[in-house]
N, C-alpha and C. Protein backbone atom coordinates (compact mmCIF):
# COMPACT_ATOMS: atom_id res chain seq x y z
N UNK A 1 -147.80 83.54 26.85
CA UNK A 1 -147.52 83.92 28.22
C UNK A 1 -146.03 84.25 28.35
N UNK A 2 -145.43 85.17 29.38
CA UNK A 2 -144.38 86.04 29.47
C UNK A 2 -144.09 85.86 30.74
N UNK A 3 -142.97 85.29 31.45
CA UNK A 3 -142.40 85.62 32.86
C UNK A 3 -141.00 85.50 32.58
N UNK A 4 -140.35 86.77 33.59
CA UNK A 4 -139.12 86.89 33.33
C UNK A 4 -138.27 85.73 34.22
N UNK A 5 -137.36 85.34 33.48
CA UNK A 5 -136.66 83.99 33.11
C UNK A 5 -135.15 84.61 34.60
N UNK A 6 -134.96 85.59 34.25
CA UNK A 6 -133.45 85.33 35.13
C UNK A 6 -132.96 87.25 35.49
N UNK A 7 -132.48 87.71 36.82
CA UNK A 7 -132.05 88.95 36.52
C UNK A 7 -130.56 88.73 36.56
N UNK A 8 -129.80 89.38 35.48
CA UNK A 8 -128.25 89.24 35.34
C UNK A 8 -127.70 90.35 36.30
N UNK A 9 -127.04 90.40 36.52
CA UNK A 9 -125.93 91.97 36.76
C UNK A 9 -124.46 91.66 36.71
N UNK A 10 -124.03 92.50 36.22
CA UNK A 10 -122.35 92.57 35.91
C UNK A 10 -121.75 93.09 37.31
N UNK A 11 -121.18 92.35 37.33
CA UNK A 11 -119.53 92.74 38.79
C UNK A 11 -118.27 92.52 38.60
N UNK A 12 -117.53 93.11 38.73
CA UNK A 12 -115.97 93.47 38.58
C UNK A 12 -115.47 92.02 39.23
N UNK A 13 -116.05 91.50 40.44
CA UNK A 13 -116.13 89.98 41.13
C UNK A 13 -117.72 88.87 41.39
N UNK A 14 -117.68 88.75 40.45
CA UNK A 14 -119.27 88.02 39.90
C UNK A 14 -119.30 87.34 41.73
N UNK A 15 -117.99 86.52 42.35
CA UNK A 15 -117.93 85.29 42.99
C UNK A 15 -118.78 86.49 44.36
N UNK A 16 -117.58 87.27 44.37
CA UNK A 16 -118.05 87.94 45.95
C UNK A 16 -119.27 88.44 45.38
N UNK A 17 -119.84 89.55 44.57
CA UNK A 17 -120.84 89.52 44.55
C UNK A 17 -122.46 88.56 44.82
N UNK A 18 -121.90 87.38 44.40
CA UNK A 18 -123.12 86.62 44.74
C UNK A 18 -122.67 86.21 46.31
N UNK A 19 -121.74 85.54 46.78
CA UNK A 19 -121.57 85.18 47.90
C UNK A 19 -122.46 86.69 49.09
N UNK A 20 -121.89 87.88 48.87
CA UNK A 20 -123.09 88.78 48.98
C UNK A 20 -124.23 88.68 49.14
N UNK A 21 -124.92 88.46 48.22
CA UNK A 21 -126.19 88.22 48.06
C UNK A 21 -126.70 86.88 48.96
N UNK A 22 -125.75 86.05 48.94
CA UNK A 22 -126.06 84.65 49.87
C UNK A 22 -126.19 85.27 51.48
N UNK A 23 -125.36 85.88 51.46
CA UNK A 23 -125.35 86.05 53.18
C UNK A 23 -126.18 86.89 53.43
N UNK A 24 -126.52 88.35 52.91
CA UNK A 24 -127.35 89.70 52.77
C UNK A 24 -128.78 88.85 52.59
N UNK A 25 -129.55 87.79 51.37
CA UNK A 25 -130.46 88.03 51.13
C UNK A 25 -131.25 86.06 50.91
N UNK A 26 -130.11 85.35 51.55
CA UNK A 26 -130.47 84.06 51.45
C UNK A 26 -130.04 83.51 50.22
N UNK A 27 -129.53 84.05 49.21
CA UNK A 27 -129.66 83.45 47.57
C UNK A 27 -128.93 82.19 48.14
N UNK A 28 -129.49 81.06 47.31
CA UNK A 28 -128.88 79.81 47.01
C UNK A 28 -127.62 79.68 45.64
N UNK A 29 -126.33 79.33 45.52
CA UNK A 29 -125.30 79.26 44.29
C UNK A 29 -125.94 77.90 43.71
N UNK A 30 -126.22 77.68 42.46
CA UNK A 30 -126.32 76.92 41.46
C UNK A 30 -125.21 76.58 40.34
N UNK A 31 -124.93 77.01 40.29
CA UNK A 31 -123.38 76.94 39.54
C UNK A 31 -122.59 77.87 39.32
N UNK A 32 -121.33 77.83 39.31
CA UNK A 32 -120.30 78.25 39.71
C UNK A 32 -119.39 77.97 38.18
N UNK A 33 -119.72 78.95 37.29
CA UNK A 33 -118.30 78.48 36.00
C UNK A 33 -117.56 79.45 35.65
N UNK A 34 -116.43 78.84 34.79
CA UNK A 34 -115.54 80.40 34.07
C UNK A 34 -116.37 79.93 32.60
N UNK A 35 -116.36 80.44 31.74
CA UNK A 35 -116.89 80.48 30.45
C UNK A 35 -116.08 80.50 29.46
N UNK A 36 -116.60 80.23 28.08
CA UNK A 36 -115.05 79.94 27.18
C UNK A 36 -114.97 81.31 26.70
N UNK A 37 -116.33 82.42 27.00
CA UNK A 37 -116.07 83.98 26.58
C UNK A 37 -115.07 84.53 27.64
N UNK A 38 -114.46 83.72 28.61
CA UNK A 38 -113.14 84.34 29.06
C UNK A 38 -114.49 85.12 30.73
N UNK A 39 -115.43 85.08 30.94
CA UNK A 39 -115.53 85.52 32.56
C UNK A 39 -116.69 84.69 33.29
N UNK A 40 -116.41 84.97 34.41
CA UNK A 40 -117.03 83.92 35.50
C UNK A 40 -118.42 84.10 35.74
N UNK A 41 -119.15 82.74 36.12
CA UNK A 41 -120.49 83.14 36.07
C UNK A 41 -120.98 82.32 36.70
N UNK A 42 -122.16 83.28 37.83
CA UNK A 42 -122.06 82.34 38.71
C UNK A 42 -123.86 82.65 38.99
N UNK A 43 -124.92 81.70 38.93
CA UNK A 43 -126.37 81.38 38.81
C UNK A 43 -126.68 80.84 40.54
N UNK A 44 -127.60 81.91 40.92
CA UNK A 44 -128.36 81.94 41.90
C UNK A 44 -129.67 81.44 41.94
N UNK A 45 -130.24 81.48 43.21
CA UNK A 45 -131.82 81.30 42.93
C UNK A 45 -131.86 82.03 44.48
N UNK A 46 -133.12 83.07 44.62
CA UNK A 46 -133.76 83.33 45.53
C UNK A 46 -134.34 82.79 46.77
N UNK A 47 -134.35 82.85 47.71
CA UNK A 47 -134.62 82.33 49.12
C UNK A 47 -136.16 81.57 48.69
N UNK A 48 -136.86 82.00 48.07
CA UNK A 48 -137.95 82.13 47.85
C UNK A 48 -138.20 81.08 46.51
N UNK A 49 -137.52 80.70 45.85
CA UNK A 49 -137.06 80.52 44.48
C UNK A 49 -137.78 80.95 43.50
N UNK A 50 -138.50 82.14 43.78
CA UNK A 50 -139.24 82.52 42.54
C UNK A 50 -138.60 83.30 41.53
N UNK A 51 -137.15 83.73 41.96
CA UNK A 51 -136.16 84.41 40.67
C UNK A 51 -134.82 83.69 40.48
N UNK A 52 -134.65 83.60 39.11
CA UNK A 52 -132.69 83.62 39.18
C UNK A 52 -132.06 84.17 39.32
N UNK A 53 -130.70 84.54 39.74
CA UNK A 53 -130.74 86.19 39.41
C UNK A 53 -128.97 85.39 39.08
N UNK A 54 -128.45 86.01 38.57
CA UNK A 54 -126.68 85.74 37.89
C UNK A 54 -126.28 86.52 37.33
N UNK A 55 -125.02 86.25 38.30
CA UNK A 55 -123.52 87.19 38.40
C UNK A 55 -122.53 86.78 37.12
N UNK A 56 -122.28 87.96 36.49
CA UNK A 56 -120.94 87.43 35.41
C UNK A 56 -120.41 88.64 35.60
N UNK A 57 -119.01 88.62 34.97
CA UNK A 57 -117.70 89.61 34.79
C UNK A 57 -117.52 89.93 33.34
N UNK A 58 -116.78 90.82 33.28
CA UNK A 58 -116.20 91.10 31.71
C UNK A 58 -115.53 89.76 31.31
N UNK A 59 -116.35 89.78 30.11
CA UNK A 59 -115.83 88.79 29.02
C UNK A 59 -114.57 89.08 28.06
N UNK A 60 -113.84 88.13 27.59
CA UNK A 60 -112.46 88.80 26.90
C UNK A 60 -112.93 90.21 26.01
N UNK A 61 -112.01 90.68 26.33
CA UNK A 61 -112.38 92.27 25.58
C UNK A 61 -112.71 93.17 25.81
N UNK A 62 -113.86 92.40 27.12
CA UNK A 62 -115.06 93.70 27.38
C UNK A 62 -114.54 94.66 28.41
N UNK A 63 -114.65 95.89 28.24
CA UNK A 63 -114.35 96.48 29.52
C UNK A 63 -115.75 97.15 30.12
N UNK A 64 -116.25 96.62 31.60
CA UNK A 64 -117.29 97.55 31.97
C UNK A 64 -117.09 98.73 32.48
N UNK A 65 -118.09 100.19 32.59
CA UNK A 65 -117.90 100.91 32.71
C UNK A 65 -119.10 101.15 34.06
N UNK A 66 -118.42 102.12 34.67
CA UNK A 66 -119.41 102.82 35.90
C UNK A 66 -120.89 103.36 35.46
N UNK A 67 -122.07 103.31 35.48
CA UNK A 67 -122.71 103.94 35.18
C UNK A 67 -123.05 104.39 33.74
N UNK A 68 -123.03 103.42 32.89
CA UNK A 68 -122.97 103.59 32.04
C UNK A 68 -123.91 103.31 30.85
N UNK A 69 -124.58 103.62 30.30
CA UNK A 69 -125.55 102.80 29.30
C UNK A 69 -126.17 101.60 28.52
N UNK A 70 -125.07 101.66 28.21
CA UNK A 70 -124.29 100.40 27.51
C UNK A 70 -124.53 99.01 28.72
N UNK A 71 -123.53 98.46 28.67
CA UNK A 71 -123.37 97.10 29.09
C UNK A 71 -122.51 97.93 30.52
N UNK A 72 -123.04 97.34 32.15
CA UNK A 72 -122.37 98.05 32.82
C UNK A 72 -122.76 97.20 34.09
N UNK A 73 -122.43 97.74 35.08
CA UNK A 73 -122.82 97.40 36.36
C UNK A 73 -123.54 97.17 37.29
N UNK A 74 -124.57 96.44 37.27
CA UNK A 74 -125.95 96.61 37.91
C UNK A 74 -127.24 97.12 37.19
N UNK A 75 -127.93 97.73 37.67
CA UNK A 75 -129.23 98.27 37.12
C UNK A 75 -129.49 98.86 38.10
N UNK A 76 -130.79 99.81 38.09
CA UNK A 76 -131.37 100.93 38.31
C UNK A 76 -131.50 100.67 39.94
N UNK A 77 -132.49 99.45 40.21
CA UNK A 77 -132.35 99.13 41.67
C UNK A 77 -132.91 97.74 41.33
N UNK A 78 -132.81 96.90 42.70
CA UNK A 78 -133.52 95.58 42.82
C UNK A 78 -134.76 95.56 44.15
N UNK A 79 -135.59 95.57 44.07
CA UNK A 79 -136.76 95.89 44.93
C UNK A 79 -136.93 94.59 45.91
N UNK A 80 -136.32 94.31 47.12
CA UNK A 80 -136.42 93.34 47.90
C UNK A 80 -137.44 93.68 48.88
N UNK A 81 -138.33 92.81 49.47
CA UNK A 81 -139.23 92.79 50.54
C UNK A 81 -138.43 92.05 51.72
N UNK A 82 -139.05 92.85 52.98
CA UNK A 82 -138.77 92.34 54.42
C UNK A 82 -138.93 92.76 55.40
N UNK A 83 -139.39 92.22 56.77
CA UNK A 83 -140.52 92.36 57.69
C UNK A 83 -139.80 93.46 58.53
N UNK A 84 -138.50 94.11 58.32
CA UNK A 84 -138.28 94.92 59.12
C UNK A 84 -136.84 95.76 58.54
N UNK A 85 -137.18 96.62 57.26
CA UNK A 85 -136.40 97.74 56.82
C UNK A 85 -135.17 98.21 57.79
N UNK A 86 -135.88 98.78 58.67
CA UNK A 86 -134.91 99.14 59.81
C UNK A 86 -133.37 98.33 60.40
N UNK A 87 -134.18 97.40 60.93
CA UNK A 87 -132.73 96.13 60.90
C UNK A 87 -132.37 95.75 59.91
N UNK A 88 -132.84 95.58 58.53
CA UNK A 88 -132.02 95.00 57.48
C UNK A 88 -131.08 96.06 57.09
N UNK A 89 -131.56 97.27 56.90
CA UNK A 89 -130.25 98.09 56.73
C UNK A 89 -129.70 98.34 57.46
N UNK A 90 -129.60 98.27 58.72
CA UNK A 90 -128.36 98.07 59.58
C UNK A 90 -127.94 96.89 59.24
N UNK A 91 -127.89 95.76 59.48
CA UNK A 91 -127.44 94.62 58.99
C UNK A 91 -126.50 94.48 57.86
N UNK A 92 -127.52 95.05 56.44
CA UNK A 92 -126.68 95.54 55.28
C UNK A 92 -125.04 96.33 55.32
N UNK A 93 -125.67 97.37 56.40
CA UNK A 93 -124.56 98.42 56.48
C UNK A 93 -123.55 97.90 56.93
N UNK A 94 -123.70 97.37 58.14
CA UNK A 94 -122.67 95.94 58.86
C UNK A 94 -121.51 95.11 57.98
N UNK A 95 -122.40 94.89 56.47
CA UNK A 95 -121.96 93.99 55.83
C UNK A 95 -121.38 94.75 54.13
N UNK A 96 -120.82 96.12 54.63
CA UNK A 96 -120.38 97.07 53.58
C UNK A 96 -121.60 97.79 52.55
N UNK A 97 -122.63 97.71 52.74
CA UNK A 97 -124.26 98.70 52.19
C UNK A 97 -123.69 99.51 52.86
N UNK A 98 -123.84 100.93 51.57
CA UNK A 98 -123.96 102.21 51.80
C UNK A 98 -125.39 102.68 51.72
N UNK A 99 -125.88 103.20 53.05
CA UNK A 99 -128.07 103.64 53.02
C UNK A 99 -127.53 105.05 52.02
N UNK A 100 -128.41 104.87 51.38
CA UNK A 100 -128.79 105.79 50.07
C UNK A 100 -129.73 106.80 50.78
N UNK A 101 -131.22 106.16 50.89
CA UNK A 101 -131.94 107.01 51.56
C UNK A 101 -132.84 106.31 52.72
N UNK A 102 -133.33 106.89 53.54
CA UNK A 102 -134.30 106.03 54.09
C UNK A 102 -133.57 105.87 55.59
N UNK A 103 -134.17 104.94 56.16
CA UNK A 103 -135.89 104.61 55.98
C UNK A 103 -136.90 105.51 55.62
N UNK A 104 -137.89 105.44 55.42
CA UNK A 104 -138.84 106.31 55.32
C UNK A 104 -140.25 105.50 54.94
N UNK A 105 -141.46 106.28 55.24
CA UNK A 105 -142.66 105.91 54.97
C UNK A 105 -142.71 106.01 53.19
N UNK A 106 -143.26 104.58 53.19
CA UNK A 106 -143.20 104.19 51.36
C UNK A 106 -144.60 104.45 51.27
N UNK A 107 -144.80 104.37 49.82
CA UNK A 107 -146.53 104.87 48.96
C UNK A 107 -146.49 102.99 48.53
N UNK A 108 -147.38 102.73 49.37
CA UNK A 108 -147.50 101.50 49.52
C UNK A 108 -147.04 100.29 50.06
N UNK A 109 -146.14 100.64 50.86
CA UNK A 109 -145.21 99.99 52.26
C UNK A 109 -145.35 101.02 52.98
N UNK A 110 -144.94 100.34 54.30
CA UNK A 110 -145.17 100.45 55.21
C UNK A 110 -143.62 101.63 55.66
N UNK A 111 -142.36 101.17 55.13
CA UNK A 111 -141.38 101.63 55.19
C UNK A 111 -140.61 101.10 53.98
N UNK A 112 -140.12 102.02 53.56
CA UNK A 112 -138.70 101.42 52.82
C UNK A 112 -137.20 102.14 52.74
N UNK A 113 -135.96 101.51 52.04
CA UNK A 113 -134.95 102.25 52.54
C UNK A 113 -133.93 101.90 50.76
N UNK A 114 -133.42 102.61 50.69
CA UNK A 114 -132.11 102.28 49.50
C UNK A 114 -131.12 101.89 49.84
N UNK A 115 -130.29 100.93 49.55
CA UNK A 115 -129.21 100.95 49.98
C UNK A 115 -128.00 100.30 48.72
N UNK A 116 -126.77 100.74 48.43
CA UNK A 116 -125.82 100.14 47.34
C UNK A 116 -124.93 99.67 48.23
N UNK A 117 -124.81 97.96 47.14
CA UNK A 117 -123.98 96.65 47.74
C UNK A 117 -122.79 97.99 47.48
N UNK A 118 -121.59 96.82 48.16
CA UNK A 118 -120.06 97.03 48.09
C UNK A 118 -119.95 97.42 46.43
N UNK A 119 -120.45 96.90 45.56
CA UNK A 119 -120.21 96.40 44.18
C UNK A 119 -121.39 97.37 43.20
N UNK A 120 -121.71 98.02 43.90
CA UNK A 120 -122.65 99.52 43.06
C UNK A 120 -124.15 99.34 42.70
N UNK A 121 -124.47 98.02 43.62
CA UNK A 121 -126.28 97.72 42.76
C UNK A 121 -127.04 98.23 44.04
N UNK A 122 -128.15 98.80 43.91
CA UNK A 122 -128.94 99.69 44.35
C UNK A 122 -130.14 98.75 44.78
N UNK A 123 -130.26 98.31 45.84
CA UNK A 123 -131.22 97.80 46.67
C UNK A 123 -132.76 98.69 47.13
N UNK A 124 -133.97 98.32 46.82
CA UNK A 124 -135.00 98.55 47.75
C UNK A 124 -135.29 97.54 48.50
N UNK A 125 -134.89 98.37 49.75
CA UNK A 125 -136.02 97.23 50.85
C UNK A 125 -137.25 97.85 51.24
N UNK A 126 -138.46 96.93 50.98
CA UNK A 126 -139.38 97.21 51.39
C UNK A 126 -140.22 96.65 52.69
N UNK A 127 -140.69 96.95 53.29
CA UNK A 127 -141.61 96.57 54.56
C UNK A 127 -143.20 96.72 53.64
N UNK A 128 -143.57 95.27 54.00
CA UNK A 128 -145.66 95.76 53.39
C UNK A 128 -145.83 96.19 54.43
N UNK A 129 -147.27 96.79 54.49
CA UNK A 129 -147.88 97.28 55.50
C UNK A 129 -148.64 96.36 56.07
């Protein structure tokens, strides 16, 4: 059996990034460290607690890059659910979210919308139907 264990993403500020996520999406902080690879890392859990999700920074050496292949900034998107698209991305936007696209009628929601944190990760919010 297979369930995924934790989602990482890299931030230039692991701390504000998750604090982000605390206020934007409920996450709970679980620990809070610097690491002896030289960057900070900081372990969430979901409102919900059915995911981990953790914030780290460049490690000595590493430099991240924008968009990049390799080892970088975020991922593609993070697919969040919630009872009302509309106000959450205002809300978001409130709280430095740039709306990507949307709202709009989703293929299998009811509505959904894109939106990228301050820090470049690409949000779906979805509404079920």
């Amino acid at each position: 059996m297979f369930r995924i264990n934790h989602l990482h993403l890299k931030s230039r500020d692991p701390k504000a990034s998750a604090d982000w996520f605390v206020q934007a999406f409920n996450f709970q902080v679980l620990t809070d460290e610097q690491r002896s690879t030289g960057d900070r890392f900081v372990r969430c859990l979901t409102e919900d607690g059915g995911m981990r999700v953790f914030f780290s920074g460049e490690r000595d050496g590493e430099v991240l890059h924008d968009g990049a292949t390799g080892v970088h900034l975020g991922i593609e998107h993070i697919g969040i659910d919630t009872a009302d698209v509309v106000a959450h991305v205002e809300r978001l936007q409130a709280m430095g979210a740039r709306l990507i696209e949307g709202p709009r009628p989703g293929v299998g929601s009811a509505m959904v919308a894109f939106v990228e944190t301050p820090d470049g990760i690409r949000i779906e919010l979805m509404q079920p139907k």
